[in-house]
Protein backbone atom coordinates (compact mmCIF):
# COMPACT_ATOMS: atom_id res chain seq x y z
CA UNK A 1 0.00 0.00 0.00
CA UNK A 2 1.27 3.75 -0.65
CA UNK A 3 0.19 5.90 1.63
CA UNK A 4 -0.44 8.80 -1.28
CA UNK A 5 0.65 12.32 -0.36
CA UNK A 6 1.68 15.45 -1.96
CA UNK A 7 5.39 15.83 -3.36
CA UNK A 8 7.40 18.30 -1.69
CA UNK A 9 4.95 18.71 1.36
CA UNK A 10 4.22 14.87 2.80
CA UNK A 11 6.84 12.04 2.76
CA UNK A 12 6.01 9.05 0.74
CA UNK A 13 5.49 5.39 2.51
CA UNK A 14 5.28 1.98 0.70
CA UNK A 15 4.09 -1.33 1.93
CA UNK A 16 3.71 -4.62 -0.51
CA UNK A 17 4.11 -7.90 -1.01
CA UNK A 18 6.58 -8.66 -4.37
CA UNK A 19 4.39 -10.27 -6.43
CA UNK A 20 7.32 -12.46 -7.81
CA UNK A 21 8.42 -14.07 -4.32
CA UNK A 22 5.60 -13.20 -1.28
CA UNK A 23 8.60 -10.92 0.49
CA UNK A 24 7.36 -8.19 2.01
CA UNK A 25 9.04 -4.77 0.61
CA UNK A 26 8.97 -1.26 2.33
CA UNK A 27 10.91 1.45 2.02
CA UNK A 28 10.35 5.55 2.88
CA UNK A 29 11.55 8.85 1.63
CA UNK A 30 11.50 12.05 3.78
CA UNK A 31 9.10 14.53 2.18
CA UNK A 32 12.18 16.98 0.68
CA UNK A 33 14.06 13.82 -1.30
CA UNK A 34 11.03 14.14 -4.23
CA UNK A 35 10.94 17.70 -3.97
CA UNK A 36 14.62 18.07 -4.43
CA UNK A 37 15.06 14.99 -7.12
CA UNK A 38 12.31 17.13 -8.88
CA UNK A 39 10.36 13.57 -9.39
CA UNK A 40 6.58 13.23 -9.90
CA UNK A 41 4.66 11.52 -7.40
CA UNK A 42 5.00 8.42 -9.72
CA UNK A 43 8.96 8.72 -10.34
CA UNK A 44 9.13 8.94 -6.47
CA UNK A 45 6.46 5.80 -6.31
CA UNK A 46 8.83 3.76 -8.57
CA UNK A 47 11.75 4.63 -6.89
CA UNK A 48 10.40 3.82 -3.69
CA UNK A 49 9.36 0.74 -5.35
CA UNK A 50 13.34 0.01 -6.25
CA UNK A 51 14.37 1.19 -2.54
CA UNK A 52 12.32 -1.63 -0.93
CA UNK A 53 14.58 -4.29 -2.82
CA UNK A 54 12.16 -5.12 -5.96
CA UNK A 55 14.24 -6.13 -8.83
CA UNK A 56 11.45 -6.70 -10.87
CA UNK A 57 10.12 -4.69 -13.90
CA UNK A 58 7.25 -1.96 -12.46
CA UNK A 59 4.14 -2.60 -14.04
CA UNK A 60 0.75 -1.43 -13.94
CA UNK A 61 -1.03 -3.78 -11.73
CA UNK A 62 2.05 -3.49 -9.15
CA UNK A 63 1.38 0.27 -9.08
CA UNK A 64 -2.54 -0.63 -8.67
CA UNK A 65 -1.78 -2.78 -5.91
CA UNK A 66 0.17 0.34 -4.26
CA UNK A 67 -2.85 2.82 -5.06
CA UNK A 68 -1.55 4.36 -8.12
CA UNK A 69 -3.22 4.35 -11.89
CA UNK A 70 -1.72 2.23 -13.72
């Protein structure tokens, strides 16, 4: 799950399962690292995504599963 908030103002949060092995993944970024990377709220999403440890290829239904459109 991502808890969604605004880039620049909120830090982001992401919880999930990797869909290719069951581990759970999480990882966080502090509310300035977006803001100053200049990243949408979906480049900070896949990045986050990347932080927890996936190693996978980001697709659609994993960024439905997180709350994002796909």
């Amino acid at each position: 799950m991502l808890f969604p908030l605004k880039v620049g103002k909120h830090g982001f949060i992401i919880e999930f399962t990797d869909p290719n092995n069951n581990a759970r993944r999480s990882a966080t970024y502090l509310p300035e690292v977006a803001a100053h990377e200049g990243w949408t709220r979906e480049e900070a999403t896949d990045s986050l995504i990347h932080k927890a440890g996936y190693s996978g290829h980001i697709t659609g239904s994993l960024r439905k599963i997180l709350g994002q459109p796909p």
